[in-house]
C-alpha atoms as a PDB file:
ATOM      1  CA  UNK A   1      23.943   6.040 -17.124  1.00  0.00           C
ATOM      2  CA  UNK A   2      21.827   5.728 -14.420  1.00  0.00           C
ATOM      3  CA  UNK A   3      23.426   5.549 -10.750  1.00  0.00           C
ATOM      4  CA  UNK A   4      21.534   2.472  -8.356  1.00  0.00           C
ATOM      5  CA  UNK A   5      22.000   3.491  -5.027  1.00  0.00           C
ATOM      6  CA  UNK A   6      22.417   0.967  -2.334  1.00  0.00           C
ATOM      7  CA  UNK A   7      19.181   1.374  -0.811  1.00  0.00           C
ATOM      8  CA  UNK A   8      17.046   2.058  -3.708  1.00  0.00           C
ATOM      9  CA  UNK A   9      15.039  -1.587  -3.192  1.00  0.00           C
ATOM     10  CA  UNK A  10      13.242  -0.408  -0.187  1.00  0.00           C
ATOM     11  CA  UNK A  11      11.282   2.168  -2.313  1.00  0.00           C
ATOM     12  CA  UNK A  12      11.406   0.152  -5.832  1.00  0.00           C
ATOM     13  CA  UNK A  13       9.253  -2.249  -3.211  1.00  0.00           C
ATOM     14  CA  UNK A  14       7.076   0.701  -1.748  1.00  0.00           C
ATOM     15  CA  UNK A  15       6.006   1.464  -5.157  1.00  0.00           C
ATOM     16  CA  UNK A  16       5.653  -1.877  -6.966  1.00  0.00           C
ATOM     17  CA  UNK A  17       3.554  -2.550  -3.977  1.00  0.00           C
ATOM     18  CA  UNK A  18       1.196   0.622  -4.735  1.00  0.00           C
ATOM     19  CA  UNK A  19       1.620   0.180  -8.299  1.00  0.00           C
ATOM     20  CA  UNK A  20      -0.838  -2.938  -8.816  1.00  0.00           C
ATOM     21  CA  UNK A  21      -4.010  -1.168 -10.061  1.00  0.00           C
ATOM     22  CA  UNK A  22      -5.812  -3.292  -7.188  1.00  0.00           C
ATOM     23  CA  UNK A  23      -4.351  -2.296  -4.735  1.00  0.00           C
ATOM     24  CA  UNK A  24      -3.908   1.606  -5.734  1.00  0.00           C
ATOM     25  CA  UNK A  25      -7.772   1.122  -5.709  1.00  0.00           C
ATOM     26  CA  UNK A  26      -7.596  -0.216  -2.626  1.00  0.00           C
ATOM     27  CA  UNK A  27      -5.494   2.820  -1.258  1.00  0.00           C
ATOM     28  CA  UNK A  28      -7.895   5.425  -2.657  1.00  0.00           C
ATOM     29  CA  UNK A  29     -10.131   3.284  -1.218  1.00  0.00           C
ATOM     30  CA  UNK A  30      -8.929   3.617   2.132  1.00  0.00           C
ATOM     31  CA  UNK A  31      -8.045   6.910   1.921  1.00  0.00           C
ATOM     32  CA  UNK A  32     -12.298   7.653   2.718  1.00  0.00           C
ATOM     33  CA  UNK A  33     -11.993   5.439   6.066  1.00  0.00           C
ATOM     34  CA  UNK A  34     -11.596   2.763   7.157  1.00  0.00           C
ATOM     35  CA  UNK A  35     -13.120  -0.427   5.679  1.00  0.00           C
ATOM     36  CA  UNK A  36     -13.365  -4.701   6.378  1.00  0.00           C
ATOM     37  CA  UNK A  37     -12.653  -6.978   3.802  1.00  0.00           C
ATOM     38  CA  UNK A  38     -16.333  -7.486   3.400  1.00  0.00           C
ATOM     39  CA  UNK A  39     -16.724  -3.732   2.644  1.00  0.00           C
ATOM     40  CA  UNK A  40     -13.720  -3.824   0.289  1.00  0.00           C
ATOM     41  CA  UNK A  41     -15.010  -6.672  -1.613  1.00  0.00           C
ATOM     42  CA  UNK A  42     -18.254  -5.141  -2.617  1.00  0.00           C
ATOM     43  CA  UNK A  43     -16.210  -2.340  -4.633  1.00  0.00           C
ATOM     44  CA  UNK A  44     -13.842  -5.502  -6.369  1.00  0.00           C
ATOM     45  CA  UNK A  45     -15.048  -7.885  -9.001  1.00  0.00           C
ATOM     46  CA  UNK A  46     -11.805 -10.211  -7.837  1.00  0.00           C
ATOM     47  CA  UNK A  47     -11.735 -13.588  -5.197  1.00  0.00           C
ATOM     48  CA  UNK A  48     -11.847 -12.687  -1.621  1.00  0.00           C
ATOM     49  CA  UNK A  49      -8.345 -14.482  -1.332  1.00  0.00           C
ATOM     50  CA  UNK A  50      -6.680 -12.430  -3.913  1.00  0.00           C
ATOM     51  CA  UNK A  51      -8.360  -9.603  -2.389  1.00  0.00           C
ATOM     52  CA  UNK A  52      -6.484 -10.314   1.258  1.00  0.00           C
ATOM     53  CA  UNK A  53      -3.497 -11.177  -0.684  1.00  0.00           C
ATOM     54  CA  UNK A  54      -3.245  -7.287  -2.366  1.00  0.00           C
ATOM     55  CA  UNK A  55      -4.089  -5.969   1.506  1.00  0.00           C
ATOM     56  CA  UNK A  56      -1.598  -8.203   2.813  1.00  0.00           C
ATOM     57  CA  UNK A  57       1.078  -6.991   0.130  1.00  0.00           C
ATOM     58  CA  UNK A  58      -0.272  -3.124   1.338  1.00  0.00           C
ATOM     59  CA  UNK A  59       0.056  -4.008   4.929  1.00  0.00           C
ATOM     60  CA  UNK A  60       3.508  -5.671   4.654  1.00  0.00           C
ATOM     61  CA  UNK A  61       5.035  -2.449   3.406  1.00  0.00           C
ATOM     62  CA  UNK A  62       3.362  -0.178   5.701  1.00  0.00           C
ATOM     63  CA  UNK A  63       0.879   1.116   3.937  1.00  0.00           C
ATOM     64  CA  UNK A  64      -2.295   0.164   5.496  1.00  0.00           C
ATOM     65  CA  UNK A  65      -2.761  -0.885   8.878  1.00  0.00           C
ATOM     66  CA  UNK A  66      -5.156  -3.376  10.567  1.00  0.00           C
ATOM     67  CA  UNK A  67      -7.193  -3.313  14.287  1.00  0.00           C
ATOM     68  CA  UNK A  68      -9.037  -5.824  14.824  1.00  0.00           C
ATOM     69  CA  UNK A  69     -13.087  -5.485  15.486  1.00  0.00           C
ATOM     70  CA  UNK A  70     -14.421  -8.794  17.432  1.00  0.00           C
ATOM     71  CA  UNK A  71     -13.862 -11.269  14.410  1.00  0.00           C
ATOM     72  CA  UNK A  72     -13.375  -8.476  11.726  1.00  0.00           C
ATOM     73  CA  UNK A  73     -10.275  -7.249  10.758  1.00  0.00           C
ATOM     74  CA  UNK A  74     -10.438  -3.316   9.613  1.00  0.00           C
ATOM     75  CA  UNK A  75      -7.896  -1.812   7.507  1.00  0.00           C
ATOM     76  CA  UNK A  76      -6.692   1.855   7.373  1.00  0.00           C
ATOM     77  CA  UNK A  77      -4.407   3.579   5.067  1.00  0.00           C
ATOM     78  CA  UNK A  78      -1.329   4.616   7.540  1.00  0.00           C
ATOM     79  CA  UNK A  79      -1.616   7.933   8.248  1.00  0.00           C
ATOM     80  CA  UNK A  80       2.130   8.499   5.960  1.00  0.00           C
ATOM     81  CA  UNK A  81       1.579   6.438   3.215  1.00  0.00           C
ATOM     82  CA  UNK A  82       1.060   9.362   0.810  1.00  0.00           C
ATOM     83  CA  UNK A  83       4.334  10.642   2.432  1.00  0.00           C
ATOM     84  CA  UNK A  84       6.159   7.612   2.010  1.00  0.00           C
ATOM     85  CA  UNK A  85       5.127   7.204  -1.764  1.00  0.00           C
ATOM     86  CA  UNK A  86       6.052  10.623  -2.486  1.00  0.00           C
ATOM     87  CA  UNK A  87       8.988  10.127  -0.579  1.00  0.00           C
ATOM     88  CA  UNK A  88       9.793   6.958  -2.961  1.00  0.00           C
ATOM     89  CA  UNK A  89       9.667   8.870  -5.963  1.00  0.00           C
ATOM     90  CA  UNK A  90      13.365   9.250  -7.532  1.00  0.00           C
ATOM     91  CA  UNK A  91      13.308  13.245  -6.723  1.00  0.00           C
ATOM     92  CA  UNK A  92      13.299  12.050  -3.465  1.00  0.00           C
ATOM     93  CA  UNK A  93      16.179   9.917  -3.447  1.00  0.00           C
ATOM     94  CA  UNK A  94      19.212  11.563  -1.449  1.00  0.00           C
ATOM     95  CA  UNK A  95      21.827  13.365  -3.771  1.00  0.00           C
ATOM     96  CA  UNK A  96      25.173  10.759  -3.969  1.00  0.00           C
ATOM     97  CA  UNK A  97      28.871  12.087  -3.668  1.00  0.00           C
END
């Protein structure tokens, strides 16, 4: 049987969060630059409100980050998000007693 370790829901979250195929898009994405919504949109057939929702879901766990260009907001994939996914994955998980 598998063993849940206390703090396994902080990277259960940090996947879920990549694992909507919007917003892994979105990461690869962002992974060429850094991109606007308005940018963004043109590359998903989706609302521009369920588009900020998915960048707001990235951005709440870290994974992309926002500066803000006069009334533009650009978005960037954080420079460890790859290592933080990676570091999510169960092989990563530290070994228990």
């Amino acid at each position: 049987m598998a063993r849940i370790w206390p703090d396994a829901s902080a990277p259960v979250g940090l996947l879920q969060a990549a694992a909507d195929p919007v917003r892994w898009t979105v990461l690869a994405r962002l992974a060429e630059g850094t991109a606007c919504v308005c940018e963004l949109q043109e590359h998903f057939p989706i609302a521009a409100n369920l588009l900020s929702y998915h960048l707001r879901v990235l951005r709440d766990n870290g994974l992309v980050t926002t500066s803000r260009r006069g009334r533009w907001v650009d978005y960037s994939l954080a420079p460890d998000a790859w290592q933080r996914l990676r570091d999510a994955l169960p092989g990563s998980l530290p070994e228990g007693p």
